[in-house]
C-alpha atoms as a PDB file:
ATOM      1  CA  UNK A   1     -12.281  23.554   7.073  1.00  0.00           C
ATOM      2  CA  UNK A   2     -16.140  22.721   5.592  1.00  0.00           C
ATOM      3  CA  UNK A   3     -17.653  19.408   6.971  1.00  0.00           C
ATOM      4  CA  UNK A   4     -17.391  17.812   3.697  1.00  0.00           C
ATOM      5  CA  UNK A   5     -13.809  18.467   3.494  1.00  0.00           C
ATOM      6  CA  UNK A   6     -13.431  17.041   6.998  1.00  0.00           C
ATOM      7  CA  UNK A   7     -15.286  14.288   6.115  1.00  0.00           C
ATOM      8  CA  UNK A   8     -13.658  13.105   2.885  1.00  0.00           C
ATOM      9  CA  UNK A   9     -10.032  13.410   4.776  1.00  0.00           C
ATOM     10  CA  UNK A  10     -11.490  11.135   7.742  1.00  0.00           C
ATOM     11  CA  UNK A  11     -12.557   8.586   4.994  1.00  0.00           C
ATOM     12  CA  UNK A  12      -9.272   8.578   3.497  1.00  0.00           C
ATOM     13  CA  UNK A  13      -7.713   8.334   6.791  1.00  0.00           C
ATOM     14  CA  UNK A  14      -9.920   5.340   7.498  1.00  0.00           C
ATOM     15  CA  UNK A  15      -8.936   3.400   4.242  1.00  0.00           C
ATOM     16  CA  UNK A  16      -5.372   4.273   5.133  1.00  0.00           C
ATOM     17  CA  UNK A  17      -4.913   2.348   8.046  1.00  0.00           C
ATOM     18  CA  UNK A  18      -5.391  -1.431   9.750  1.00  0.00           C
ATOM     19  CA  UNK A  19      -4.776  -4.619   7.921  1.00  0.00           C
ATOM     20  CA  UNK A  20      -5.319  -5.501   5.182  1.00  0.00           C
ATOM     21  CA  UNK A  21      -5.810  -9.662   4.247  1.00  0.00           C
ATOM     22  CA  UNK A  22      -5.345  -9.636   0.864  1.00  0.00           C
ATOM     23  CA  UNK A  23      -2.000  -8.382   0.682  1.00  0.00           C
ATOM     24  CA  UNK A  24      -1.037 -10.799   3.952  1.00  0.00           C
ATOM     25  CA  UNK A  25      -2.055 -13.711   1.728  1.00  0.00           C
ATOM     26  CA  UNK A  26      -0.861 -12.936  -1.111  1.00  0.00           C
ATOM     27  CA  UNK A  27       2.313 -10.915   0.091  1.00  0.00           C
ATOM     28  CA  UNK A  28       5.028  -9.347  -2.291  1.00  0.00           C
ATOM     29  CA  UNK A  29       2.731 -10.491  -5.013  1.00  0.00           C
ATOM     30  CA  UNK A  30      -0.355  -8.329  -4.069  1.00  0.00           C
ATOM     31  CA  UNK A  31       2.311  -5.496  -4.328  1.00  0.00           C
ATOM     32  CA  UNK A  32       3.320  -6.931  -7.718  1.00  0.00           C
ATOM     33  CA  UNK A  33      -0.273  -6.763  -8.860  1.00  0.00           C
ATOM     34  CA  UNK A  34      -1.594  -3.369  -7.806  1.00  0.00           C
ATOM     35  CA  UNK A  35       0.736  -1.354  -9.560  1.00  0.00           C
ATOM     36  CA  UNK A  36       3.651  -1.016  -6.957  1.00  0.00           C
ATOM     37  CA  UNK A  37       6.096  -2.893  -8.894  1.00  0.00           C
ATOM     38  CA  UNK A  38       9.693  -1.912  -7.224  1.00  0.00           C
ATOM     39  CA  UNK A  39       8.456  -2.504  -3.456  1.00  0.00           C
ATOM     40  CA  UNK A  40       6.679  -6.251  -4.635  1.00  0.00           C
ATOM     41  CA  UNK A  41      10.321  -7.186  -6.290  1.00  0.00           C
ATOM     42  CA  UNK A  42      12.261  -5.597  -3.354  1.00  0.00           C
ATOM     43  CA  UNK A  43       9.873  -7.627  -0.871  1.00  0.00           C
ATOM     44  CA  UNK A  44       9.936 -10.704  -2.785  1.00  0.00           C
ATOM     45  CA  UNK A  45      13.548 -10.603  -3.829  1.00  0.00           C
ATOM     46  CA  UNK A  46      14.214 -10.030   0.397  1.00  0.00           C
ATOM     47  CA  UNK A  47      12.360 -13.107   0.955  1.00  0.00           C
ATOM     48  CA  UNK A  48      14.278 -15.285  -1.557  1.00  0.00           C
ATOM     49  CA  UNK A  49      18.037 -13.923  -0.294  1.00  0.00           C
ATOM     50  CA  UNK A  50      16.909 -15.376   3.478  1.00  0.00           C
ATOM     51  CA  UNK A  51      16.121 -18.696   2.218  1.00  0.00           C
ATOM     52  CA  UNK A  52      12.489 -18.432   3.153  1.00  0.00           C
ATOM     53  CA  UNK A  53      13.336 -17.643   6.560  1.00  0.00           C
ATOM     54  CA  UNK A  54      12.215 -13.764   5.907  1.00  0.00           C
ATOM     55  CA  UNK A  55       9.144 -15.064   4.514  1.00  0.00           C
ATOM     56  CA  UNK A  56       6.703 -14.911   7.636  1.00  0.00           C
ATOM     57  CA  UNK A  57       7.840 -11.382   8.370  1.00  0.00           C
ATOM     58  CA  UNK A  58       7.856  -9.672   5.118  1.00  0.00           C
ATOM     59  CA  UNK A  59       3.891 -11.720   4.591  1.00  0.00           C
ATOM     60  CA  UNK A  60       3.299  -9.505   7.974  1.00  0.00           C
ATOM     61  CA  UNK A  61       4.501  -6.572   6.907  1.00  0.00           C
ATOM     62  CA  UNK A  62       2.191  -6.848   3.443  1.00  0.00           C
ATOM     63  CA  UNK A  63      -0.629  -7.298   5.520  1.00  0.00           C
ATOM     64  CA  UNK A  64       0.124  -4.163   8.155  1.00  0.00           C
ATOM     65  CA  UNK A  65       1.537  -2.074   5.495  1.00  0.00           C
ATOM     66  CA  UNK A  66      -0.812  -2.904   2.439  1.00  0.00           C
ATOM     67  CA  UNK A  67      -3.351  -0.765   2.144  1.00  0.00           C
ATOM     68  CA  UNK A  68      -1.192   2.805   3.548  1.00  0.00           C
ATOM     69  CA  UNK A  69       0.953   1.755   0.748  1.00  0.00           C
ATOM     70  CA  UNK A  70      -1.917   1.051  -1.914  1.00  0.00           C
ATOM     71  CA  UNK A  71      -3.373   4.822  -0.355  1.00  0.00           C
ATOM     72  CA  UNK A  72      -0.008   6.742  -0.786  1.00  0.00           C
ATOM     73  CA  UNK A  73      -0.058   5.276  -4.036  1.00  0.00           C
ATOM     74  CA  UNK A  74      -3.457   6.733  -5.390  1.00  0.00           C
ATOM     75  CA  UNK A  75      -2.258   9.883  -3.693  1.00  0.00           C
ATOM     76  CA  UNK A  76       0.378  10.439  -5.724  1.00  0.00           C
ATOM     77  CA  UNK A  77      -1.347   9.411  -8.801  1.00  0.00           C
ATOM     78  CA  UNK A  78      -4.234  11.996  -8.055  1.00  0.00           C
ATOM     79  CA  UNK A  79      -1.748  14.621  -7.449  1.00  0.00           C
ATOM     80  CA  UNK A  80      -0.111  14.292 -10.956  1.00  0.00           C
ATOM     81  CA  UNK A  81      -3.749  15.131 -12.889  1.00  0.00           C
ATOM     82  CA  UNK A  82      -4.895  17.821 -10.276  1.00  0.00           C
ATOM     83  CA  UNK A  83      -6.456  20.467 -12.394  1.00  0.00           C
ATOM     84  CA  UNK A  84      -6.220  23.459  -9.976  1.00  0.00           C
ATOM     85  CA  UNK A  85      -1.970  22.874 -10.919  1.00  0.00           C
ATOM     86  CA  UNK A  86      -2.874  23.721 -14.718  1.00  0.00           C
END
C-alpha cells in the first residue's frame, strides 16, 4: 500500500475512535442533529421509556460511541458518490 494511502487510513482511524464531548453533552440530540436521525430517536425514545433512569448511560454511550458513529456515517455517504463505481 503507498504511504499516502497508509496515511489517510491512519487519519481516519484516528478520527474514528475516543470520546467525543459534544455528543456526551448533548446526547441523543447530537445524534438528532448530525444527520443520524433513527439512532438519536431510538436513544432518546430509550431514555424516556426508563423514566430517566437510562439517561446517564445512554449520555455515556453518545460520548464513547459518537464520533465511530458520525465516521461510519460519512463512510457510507462517500461510498454512494464514488466515481471509480460509475
Amino acid at each position: 500500500m503507498p504511504k499516502a494511502a497508509q496515511s489517510v487510513e491512519l487519519n481516519l482511524n484516528n478520527k474514528s475512535n475516543g470520546w467525543n464531548w459534544s455528543s456526551f453533552i448533548f446526547g441523543p440530540f447530537w445524534y438528532l442533529s448530525n444527520g443520524m436521525i433513527i439512532k438519536g430517536l431510538v436513544l432518546l425514545i430509550i431514555s424516556i421509556i426508563t423514566i430517566g433512569l437510562g439517561i446517564p448511560f445512554i449520555w455515556f454511550y453518545c460520548g464513547l460511541r459518537g464520533s465511530g458513529d458520525f465516521y461510519e456515517k460519512t463512510l457510507k455517504n462517500k461510498s454512494k458518490f464514488d466515481i471509480n463505481k460509475l
